[in-house]
C-alpha atoms as a PDB file:
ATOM      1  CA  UNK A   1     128.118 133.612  41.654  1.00  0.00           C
ATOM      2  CA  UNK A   2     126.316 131.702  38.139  1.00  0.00           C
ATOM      3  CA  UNK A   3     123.222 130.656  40.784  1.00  0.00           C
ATOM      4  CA  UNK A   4     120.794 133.004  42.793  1.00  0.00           C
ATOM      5  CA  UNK A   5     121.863 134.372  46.010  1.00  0.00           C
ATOM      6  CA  UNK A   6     119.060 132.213  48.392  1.00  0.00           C
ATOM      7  CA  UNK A   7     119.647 128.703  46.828  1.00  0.00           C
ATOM      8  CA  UNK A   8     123.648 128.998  47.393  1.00  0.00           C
ATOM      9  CA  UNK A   9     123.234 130.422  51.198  1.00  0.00           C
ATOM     10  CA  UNK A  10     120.831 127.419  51.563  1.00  0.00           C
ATOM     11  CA  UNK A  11     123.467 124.979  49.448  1.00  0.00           C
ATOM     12  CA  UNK A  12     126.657 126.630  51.246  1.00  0.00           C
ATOM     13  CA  UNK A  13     125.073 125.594  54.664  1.00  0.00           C
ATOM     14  CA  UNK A  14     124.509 122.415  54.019  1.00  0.00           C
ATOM     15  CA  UNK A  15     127.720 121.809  52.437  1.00  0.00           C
ATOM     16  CA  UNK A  16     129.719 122.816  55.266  1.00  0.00           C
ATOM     17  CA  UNK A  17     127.373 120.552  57.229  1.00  0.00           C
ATOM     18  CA  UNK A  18     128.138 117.397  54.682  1.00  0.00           C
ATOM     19  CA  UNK A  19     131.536 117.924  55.071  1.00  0.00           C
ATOM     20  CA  UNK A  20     132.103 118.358  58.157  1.00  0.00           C
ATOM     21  CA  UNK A  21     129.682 115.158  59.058  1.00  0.00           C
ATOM     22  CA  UNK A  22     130.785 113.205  56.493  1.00  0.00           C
ATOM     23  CA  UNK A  23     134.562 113.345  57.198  1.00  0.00           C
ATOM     24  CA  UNK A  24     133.960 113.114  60.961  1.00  0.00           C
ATOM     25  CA  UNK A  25     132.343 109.901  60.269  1.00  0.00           C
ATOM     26  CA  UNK A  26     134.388 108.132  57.942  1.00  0.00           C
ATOM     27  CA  UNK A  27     137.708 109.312  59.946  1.00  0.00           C
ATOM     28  CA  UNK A  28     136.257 107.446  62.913  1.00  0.00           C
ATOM     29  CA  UNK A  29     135.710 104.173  60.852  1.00  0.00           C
ATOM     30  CA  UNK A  30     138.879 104.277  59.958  1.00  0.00           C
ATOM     31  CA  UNK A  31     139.442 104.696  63.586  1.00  0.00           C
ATOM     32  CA  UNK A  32     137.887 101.594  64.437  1.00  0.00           C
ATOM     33  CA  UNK A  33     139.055  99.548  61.870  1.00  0.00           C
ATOM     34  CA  UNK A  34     142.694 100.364  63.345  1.00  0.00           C
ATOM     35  CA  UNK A  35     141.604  99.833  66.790  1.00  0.00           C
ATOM     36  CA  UNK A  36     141.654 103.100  67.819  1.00  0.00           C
ATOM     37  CA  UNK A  37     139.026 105.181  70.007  1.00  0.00           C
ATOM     38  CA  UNK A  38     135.905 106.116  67.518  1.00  0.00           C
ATOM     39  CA  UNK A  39     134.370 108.536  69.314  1.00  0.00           C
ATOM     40  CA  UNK A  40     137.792 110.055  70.382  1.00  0.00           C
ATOM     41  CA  UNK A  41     138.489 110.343  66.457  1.00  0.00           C
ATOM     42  CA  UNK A  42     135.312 111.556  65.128  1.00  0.00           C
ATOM     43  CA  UNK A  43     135.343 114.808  67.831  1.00  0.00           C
ATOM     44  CA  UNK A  44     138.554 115.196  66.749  1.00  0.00           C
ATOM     45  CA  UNK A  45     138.185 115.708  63.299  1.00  0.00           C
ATOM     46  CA  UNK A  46     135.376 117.467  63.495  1.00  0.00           C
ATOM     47  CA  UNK A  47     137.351 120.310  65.371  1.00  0.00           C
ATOM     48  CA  UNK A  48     139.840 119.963  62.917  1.00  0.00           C
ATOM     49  CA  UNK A  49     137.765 119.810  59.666  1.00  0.00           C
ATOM     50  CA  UNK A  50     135.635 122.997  60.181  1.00  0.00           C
ATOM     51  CA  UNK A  51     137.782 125.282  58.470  1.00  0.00           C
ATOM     52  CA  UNK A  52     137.811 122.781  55.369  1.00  0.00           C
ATOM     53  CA  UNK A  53     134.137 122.574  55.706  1.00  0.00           C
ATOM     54  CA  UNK A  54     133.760 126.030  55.049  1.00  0.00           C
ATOM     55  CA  UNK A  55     136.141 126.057  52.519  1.00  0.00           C
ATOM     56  CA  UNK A  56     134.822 123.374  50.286  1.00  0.00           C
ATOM     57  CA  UNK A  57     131.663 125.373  51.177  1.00  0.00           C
ATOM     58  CA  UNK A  58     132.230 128.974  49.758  1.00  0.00           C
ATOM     59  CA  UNK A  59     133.951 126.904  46.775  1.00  0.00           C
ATOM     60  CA  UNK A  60     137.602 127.637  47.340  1.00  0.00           C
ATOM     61  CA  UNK A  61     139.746 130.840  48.031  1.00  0.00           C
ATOM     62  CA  UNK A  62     139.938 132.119  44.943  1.00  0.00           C
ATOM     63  CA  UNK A  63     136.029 132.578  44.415  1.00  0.00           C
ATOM     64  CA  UNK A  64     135.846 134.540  47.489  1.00  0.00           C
ATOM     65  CA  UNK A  65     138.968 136.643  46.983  1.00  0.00           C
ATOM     66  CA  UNK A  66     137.674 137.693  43.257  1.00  0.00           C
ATOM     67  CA  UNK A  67     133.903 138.546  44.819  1.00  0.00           C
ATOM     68  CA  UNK A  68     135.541 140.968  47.443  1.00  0.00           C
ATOM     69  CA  UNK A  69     137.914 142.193  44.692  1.00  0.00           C
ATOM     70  CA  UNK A  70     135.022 142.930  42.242  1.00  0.00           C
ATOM     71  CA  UNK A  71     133.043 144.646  45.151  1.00  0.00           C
ATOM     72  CA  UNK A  72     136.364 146.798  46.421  1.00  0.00           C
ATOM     73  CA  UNK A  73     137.704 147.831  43.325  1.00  0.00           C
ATOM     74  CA  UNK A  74     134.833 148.497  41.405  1.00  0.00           C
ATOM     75  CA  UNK A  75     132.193 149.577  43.359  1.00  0.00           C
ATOM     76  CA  UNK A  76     129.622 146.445  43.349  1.00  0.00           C
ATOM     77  CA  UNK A  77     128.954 146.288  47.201  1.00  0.00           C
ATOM     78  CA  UNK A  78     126.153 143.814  46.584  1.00  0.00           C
ATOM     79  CA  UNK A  79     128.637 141.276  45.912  1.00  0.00           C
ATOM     80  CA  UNK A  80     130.859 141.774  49.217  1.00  0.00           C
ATOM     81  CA  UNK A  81     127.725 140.768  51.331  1.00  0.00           C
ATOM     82  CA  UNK A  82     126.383 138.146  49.111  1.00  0.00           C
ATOM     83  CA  UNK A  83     129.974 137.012  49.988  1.00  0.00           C
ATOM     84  CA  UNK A  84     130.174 137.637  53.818  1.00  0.00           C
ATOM     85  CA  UNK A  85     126.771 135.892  53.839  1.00  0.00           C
ATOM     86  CA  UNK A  86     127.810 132.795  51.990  1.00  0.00           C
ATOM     87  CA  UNK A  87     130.846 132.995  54.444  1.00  0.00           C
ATOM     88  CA  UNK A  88     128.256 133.143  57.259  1.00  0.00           C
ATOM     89  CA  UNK A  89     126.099 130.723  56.085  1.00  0.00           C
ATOM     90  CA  UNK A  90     129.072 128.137  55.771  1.00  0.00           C
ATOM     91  CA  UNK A  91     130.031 129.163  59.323  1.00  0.00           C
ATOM     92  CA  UNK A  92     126.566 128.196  60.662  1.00  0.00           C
ATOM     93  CA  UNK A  93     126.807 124.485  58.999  1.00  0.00           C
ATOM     94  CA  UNK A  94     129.838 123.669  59.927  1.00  0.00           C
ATOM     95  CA  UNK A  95     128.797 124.672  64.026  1.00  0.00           C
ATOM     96  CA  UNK A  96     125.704 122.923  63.689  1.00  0.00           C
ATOM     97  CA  UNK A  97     128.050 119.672  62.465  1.00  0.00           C
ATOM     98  CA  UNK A  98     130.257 120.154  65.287  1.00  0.00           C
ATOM     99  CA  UNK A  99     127.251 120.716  67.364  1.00  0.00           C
ATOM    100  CA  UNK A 100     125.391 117.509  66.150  1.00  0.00           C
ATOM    101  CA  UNK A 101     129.483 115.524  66.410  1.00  0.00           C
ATOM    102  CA  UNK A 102     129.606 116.647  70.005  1.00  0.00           C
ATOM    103  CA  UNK A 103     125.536 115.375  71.239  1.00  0.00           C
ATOM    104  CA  UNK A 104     126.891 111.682  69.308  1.00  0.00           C
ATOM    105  CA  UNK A 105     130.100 111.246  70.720  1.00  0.00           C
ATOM    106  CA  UNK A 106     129.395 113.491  74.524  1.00  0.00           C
ATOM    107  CA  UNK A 107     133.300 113.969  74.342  1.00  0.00           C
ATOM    108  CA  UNK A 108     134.460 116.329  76.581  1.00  0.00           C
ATOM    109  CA  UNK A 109     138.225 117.792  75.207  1.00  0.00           C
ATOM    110  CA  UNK A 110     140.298 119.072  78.333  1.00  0.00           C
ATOM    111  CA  UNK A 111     143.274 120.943  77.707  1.00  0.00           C
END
């Protein structure tokens, strides 16, 4: 935690976000480019790159895991919700990427 509480909520959203776009959309060029269905590929990953996306967010595991340890162990609450809101935050991009995936592609995954 080296920057201020607001500007990493703010960058951990929009991280996620990046991510999750970014990989969604390059995965489905590659998609076309081997003749495979675009659209089909890009919901696809974007399901399955959400957890990354919030991972690559929050800036790894072992960030997270020392915050919570540092808050449990000796007594600095502050830093267990700064944590659980950077967690949050990271949450909300990578929904509204899947969110903003699903209007481009309208794919509709049955089971």
């Amino acid at each position: 935690m080296d920057q201020a509480f607001l500007p990493a909520f703010i960058n951990s959203f929009f991280i996620s976000l990046g991510v999750l776009l970014g990989g969604s959309l390059i995965g489905g060029l590659a998609a076309f480019i081997t003749g495979q269905p675009p659209l089909t590929h890009v919901f696809r990953l974007s399901e399955g790159l959400r957890i990354w996306a919030i991972v690559a967010a929050i800036g790894g595991t072992f960030d997270a895991v020392y915050s919570f340890e540092r808050g449990i162990f000796h007594g600095e609450t502050k830093d267990i919700f700064k944590q659980i809101m950077l967690i949050i935050s990271a949450l909300g991009g990578a929904q509204a990427g899947a969110l903003i995936i699903h209007w481009l592609t309208q794919e509709q995954m049955h089971p």
